[in-house]
C-alpha atoms as a PDB file:
ATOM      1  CA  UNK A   1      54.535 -57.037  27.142  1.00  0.00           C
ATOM      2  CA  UNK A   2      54.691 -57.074  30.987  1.00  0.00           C
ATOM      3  CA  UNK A   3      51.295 -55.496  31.298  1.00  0.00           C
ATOM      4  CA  UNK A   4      50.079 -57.444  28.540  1.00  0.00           C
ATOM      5  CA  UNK A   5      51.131 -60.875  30.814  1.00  0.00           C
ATOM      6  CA  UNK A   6      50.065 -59.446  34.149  1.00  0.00           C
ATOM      7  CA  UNK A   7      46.630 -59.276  32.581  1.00  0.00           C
ATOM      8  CA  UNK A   8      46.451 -62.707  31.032  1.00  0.00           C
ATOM      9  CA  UNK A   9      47.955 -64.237  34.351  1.00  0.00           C
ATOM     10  CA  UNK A  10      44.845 -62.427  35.957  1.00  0.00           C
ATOM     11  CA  UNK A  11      42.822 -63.857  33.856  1.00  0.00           C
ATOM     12  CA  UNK A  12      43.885 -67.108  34.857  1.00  0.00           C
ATOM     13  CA  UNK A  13      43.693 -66.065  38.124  1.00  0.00           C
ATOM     14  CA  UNK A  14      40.158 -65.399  38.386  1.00  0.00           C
ATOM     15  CA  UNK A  15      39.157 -68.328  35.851  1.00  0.00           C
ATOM     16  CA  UNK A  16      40.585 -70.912  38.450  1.00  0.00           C
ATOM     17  CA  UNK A  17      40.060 -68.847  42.373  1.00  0.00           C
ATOM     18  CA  UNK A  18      36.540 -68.493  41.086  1.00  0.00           C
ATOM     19  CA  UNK A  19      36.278 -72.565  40.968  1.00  0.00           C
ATOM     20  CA  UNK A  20      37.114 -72.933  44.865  1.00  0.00           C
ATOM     21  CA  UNK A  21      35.803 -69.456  46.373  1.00  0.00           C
ATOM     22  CA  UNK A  22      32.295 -70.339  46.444  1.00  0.00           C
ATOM     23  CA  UNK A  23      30.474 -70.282  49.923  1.00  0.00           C
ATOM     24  CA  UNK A  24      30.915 -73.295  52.083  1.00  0.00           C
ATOM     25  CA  UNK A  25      27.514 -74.157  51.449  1.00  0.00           C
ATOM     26  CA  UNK A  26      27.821 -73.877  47.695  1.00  0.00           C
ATOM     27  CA  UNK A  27      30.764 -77.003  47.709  1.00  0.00           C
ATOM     28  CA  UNK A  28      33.294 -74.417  47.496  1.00  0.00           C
ATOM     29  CA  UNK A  29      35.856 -76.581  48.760  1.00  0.00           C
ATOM     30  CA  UNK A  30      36.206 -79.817  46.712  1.00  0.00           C
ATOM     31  CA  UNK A  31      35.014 -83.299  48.486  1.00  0.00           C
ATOM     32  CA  UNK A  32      38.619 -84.146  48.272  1.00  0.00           C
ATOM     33  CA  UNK A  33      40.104 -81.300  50.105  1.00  0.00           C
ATOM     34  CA  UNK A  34      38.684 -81.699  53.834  1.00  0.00           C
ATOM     35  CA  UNK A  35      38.363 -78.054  55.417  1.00  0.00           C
ATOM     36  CA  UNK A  36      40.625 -77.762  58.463  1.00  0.00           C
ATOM     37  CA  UNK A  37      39.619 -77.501  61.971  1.00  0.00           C
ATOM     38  CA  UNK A  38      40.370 -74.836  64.072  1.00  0.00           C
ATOM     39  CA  UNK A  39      44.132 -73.647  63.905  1.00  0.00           C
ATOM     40  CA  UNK A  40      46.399 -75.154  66.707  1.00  0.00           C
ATOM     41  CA  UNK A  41      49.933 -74.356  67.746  1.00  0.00           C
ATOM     42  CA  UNK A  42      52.632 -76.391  66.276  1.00  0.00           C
ATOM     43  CA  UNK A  43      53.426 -77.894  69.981  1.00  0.00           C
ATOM     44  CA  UNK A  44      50.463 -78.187  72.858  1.00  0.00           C
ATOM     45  CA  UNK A  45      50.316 -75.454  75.087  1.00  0.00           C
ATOM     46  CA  UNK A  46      52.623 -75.005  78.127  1.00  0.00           C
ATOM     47  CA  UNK A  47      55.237 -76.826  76.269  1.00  0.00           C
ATOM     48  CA  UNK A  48      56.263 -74.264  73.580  1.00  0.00           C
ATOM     49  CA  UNK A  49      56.138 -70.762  74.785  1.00  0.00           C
ATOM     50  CA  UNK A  50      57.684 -69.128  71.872  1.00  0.00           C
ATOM     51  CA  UNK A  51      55.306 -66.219  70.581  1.00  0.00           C
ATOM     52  CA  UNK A  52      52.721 -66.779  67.229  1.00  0.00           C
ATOM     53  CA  UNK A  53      52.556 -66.018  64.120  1.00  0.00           C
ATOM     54  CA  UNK A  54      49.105 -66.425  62.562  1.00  0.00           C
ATOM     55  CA  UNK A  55      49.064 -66.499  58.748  1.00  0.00           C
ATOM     56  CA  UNK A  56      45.169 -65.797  58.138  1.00  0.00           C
ATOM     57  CA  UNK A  57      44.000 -66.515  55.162  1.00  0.00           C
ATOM     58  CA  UNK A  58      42.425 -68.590  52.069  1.00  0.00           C
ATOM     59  CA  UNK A  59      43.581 -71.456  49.568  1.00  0.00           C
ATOM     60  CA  UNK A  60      47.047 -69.409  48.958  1.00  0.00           C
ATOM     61  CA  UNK A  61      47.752 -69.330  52.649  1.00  0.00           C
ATOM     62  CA  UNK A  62      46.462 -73.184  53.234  1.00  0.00           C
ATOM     63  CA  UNK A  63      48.073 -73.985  50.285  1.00  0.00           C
ATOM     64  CA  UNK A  64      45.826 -76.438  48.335  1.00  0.00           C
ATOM     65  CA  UNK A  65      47.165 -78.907  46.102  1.00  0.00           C
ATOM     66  CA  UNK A  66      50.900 -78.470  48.187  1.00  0.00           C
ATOM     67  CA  UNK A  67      52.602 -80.912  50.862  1.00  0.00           C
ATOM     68  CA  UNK A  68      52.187 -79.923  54.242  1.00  0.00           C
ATOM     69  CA  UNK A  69      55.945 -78.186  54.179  1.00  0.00           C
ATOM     70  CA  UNK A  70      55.600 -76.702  50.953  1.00  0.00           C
ATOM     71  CA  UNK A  71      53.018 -73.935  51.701  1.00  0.00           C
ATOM     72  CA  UNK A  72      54.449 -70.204  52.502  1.00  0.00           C
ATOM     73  CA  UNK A  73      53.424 -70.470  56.769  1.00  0.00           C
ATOM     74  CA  UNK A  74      55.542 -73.583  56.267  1.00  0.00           C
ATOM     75  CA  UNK A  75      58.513 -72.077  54.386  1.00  0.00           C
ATOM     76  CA  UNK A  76      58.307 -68.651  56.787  1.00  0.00           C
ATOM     77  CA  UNK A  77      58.202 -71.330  59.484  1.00  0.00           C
ATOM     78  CA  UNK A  78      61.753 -72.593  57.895  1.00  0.00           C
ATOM     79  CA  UNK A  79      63.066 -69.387  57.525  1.00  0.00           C
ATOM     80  CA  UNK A  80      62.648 -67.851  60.875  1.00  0.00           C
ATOM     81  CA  UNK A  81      64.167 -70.961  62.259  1.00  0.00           C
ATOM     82  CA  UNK A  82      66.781 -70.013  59.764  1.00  0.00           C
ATOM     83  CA  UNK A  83      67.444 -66.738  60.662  1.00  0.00           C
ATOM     84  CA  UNK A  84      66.889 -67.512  64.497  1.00  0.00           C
ATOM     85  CA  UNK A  85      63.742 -65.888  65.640  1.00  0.00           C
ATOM     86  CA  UNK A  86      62.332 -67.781  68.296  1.00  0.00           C
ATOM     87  CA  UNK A  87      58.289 -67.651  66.814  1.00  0.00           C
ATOM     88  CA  UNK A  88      56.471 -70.129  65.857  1.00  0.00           C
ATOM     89  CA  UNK A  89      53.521 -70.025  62.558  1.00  0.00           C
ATOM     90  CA  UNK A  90      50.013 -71.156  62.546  1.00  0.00           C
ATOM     91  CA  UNK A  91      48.638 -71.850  59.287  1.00  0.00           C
ATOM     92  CA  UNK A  92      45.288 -70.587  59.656  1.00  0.00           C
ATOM     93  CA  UNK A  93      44.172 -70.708  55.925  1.00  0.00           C
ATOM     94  CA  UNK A  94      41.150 -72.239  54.130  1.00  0.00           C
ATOM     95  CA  UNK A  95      40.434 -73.060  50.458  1.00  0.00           C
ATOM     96  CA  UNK A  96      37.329 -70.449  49.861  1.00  0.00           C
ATOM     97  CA  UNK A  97      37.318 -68.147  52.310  1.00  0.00           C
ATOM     98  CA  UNK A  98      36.174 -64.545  51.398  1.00  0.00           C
ATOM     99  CA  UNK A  99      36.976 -61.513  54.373  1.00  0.00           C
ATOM    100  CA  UNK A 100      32.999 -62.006  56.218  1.00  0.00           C
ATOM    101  CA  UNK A 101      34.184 -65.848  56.662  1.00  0.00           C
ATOM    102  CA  UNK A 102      37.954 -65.169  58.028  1.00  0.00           C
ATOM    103  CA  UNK A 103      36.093 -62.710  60.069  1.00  0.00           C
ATOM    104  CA  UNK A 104      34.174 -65.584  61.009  1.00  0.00           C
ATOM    105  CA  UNK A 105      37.020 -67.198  62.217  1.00  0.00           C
ATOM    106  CA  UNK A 106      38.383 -64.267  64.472  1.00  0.00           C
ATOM    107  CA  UNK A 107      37.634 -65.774  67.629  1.00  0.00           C
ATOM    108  CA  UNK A 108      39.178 -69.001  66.854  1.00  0.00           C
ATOM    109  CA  UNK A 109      42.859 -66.730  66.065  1.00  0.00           C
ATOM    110  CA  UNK A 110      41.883 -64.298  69.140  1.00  0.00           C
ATOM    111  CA  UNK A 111      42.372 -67.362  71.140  1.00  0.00           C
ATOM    112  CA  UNK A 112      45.633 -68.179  70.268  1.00  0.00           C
ATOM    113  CA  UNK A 113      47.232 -64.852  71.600  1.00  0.00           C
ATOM    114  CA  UNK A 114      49.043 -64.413  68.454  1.00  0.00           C
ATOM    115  CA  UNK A 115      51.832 -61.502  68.549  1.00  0.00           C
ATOM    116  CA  UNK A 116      51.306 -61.365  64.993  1.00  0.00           C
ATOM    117  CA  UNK A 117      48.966 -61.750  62.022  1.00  0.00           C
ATOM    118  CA  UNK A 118      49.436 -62.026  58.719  1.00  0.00           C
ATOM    119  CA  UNK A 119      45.916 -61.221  57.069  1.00  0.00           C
ATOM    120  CA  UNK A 120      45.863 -62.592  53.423  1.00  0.00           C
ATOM    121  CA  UNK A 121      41.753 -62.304  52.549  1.00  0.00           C
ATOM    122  CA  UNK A 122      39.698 -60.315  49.752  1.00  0.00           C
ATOM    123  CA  UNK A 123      40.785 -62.007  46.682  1.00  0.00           C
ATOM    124  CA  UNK A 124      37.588 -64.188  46.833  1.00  0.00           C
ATOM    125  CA  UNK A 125      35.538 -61.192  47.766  1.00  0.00           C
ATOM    126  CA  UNK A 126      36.963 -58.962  44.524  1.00  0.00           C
ATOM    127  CA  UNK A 127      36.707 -63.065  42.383  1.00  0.00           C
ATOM    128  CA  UNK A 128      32.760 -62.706  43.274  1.00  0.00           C
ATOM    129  CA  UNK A 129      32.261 -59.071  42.852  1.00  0.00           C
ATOM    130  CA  UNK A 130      31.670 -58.226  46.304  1.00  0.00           C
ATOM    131  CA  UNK A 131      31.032 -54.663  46.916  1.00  0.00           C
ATOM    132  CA  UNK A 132      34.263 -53.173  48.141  1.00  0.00           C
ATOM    133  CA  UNK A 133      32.573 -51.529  50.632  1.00  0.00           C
ATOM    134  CA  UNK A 134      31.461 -54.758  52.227  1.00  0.00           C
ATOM    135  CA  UNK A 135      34.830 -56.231  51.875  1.00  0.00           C
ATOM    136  CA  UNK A 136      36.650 -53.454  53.354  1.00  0.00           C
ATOM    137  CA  UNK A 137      33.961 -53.444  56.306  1.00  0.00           C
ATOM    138  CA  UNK A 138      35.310 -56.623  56.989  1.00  0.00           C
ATOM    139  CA  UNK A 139      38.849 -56.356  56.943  1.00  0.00           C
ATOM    140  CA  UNK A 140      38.513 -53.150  59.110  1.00  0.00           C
ATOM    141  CA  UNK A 141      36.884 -55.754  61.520  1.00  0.00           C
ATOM    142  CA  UNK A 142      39.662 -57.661  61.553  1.00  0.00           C
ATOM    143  CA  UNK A 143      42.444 -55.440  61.403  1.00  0.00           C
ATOM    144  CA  UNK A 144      41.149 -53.023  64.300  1.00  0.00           C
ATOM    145  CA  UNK A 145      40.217 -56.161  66.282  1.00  0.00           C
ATOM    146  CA  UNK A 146      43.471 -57.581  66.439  1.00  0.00           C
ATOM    147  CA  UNK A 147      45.193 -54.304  66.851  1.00  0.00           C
ATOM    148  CA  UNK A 148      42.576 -53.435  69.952  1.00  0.00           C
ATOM    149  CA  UNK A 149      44.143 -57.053  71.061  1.00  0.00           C
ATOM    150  CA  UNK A 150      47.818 -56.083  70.754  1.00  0.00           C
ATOM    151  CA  UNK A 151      48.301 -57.706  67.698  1.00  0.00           C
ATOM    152  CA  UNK A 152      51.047 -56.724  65.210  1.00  0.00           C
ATOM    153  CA  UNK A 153      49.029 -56.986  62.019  1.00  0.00           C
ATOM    154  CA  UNK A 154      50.677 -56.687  58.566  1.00  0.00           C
ATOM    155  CA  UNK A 155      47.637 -56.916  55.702  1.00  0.00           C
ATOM    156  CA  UNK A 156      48.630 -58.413  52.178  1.00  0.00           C
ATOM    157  CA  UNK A 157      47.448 -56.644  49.369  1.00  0.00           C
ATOM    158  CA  UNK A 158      45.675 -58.522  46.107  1.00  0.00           C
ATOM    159  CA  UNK A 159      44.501 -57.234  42.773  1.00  0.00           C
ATOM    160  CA  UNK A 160      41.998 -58.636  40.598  1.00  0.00           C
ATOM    161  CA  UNK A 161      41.479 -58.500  37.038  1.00  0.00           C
ATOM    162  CA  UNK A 162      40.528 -56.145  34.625  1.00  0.00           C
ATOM    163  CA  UNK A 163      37.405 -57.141  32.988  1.00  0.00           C
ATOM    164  CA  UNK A 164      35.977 -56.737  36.226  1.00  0.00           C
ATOM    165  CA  UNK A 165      36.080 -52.717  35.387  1.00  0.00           C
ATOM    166  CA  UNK A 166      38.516 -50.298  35.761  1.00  0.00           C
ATOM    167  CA  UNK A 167      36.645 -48.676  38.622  1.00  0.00           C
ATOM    168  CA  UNK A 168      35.881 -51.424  40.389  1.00  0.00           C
ATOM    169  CA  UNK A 169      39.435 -52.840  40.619  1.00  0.00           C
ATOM    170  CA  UNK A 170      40.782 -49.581  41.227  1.00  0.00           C
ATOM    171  CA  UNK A 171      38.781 -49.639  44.029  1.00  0.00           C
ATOM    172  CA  UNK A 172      39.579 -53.298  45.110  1.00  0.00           C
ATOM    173  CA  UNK A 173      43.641 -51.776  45.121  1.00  0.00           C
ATOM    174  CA  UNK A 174      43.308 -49.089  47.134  1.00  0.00           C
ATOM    175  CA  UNK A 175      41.152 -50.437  49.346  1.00  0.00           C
ATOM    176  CA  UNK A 176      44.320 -51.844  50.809  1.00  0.00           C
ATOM    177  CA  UNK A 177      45.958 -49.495  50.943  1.00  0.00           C
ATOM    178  CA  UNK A 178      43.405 -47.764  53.039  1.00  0.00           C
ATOM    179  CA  UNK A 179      43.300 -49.734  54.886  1.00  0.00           C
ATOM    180  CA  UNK A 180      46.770 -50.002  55.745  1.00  0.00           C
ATOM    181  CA  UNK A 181      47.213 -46.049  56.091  1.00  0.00           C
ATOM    182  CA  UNK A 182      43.677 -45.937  58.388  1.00  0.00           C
ATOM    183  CA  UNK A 183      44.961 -48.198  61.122  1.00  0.00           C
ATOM    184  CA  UNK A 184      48.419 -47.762  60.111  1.00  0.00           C
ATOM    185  CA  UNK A 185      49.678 -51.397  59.425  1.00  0.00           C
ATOM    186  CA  UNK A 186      52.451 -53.020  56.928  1.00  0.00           C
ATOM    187  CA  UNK A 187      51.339 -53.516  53.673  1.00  0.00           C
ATOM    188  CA  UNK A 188      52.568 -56.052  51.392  1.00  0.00           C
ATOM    189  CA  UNK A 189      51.789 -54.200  48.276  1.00  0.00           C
ATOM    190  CA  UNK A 190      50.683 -57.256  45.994  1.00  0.00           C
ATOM    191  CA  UNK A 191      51.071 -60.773  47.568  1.00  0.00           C
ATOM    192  CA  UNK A 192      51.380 -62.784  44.212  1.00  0.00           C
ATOM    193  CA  UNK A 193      54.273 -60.532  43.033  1.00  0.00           C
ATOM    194  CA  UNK A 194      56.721 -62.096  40.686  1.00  0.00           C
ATOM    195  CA  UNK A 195      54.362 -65.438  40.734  1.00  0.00           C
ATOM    196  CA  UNK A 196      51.384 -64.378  38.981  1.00  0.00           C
ATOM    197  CA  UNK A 197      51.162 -66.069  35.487  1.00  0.00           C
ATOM    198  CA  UNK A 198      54.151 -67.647  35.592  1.00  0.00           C
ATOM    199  CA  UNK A 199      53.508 -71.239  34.830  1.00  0.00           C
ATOM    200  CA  UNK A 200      56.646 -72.690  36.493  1.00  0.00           C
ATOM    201  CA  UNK A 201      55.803 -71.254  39.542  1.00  0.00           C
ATOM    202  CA  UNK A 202      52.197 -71.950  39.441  1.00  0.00           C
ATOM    203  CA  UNK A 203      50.646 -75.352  40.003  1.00  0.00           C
ATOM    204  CA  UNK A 204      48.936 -76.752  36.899  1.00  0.00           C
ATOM    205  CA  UNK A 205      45.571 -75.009  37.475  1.00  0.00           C
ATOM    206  CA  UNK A 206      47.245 -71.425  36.860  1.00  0.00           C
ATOM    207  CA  UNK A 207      46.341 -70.176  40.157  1.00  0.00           C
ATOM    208  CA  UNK A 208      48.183 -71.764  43.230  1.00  0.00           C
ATOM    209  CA  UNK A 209      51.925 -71.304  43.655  1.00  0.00           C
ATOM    210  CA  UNK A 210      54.160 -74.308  43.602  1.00  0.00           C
ATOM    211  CA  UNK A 211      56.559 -74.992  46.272  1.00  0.00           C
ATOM    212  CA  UNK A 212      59.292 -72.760  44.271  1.00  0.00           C
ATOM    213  CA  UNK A 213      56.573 -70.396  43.974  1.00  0.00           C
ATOM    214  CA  UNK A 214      56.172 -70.393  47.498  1.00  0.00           C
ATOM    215  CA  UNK A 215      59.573 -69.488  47.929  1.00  0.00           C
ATOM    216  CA  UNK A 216      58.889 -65.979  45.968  1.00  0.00           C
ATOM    217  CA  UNK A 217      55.661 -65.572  48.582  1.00  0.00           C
ATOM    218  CA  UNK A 218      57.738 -66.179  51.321  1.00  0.00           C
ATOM    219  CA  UNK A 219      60.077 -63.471  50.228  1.00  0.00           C
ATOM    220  CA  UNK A 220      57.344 -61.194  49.766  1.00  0.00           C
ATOM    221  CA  UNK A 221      56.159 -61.642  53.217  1.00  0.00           C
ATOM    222  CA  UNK A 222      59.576 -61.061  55.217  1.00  0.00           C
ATOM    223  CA  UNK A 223      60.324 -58.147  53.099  1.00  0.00           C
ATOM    224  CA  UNK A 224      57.591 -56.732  55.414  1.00  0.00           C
ATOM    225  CA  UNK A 225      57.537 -59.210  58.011  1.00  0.00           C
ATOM    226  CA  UNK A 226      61.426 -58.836  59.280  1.00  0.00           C
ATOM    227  CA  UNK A 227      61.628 -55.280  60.499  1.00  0.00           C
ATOM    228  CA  UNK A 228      58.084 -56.127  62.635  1.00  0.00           C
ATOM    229  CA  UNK A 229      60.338 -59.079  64.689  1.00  0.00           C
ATOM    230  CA  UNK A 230      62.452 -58.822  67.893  1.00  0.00           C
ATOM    231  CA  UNK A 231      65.322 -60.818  68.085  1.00  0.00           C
ATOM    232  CA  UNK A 232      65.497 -63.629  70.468  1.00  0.00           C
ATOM    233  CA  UNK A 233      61.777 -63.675  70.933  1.00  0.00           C
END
């Protein structure tokens, strides 16, 4: 029955992604949902010196269809105050974005001097059937970029359905795991975990987490993200 629900909620998954990964210049994004511009610290420079956290990514980081406190960089936001680490979040996601466009982006997050990255991209690749090779050519971009930078990176893993074939979404799986092991990064081993088809944590297209929902991506994060953070940073 589990693996019976984790396909049907991937199902659902790629029926409604699919709708809002197109290319920019294919409407991906709806007229109604205005793509951000570049991402900005919470507070203007000089006056908050506390060290970034970049959460890179597409619609699940931005969160579409949420508040602007109800996303996950929000909620980690909330929790690190929480805990007390001293490090502020940058919501750096947008609604579409496959890995060649957050590569795209790189410069704009170089800029920032983040300590950290969270890099939450591919779903939209493995949605449109992207070769894996191409996608993974991209994330190695970005991963080994950041890391030449300094950068603590920690890579979130996705999976994509199974009509898709079962050697192609093999393939999408381990490719994050490869890349994790190749430049030797945290791996959070499926970023929907435990909100994936389940409608009362999913908004009502199926696909985007709810603010409760959020919650459970949150958790997912920190389980990784925590060890990675100094104390009274």
């Amino acid at each position: 029955m589990n693996r019976l629900l984790k396909t049907l909620s991937m199902l659902v998954l790629i029926a409604g992604i699919s709708g809002c990964a197109g290319d920019r210049n294919h409407n991906a994004v709806p007229a109604d949902t205005p793509e951000p511009g570049p991402p900005k610290p919470a507070k203007a420079a000089g006056t908050d010196h506390r060290p970034i956290i970049v959460a890179l990514g597409d619609s699940l980081t931005a969160g579409r269809g949420l508040g602007p406190t109800e996303n996950y960089p929000a909620k980690l936001q909330a929790k690190l105050d929480a805990k007390g680490y001293r490090y502020r979040v940058v919501n750096a996601g947008v609604s579409g974005d496959t890995s060649a466009q957050g590569l795209n982006r790189l410069q704009v997050i170089r800029s920032l001097r983040p300590a950290l990255v969270i890099v939450e991209l591919g779903a939209n690749d493995g949605l449109r059937g992207i070769p894996v090779e191409q996608t993974q050519s991209n994330l190695n971009e970005i991963v080994s970029t950041l890391k030449e930078d300094g950068v603590t990176v920690v890579l979130a893993g996705m999976e994509i359905p199974p009509n898709y074939g079962p050697e192609y979404t093999r393939q999408f799986r381990l490719m994050f795991r490869d890349i994790a092991a190749k430049y030797r990064v945290p791996l959070i081993p499926f970023f929907l975990q435990g909100v994936a088809g389940i409608p009362d944590l999913n908004q009502e297209d199926g696909i985007h987490p709810t603010a409760r929902g959020n919650d459970l991506v949150t958790e997912n994060v920190w389980r990784i993200l925590e060890p990675l953070l100094k104390t009274g940073a």
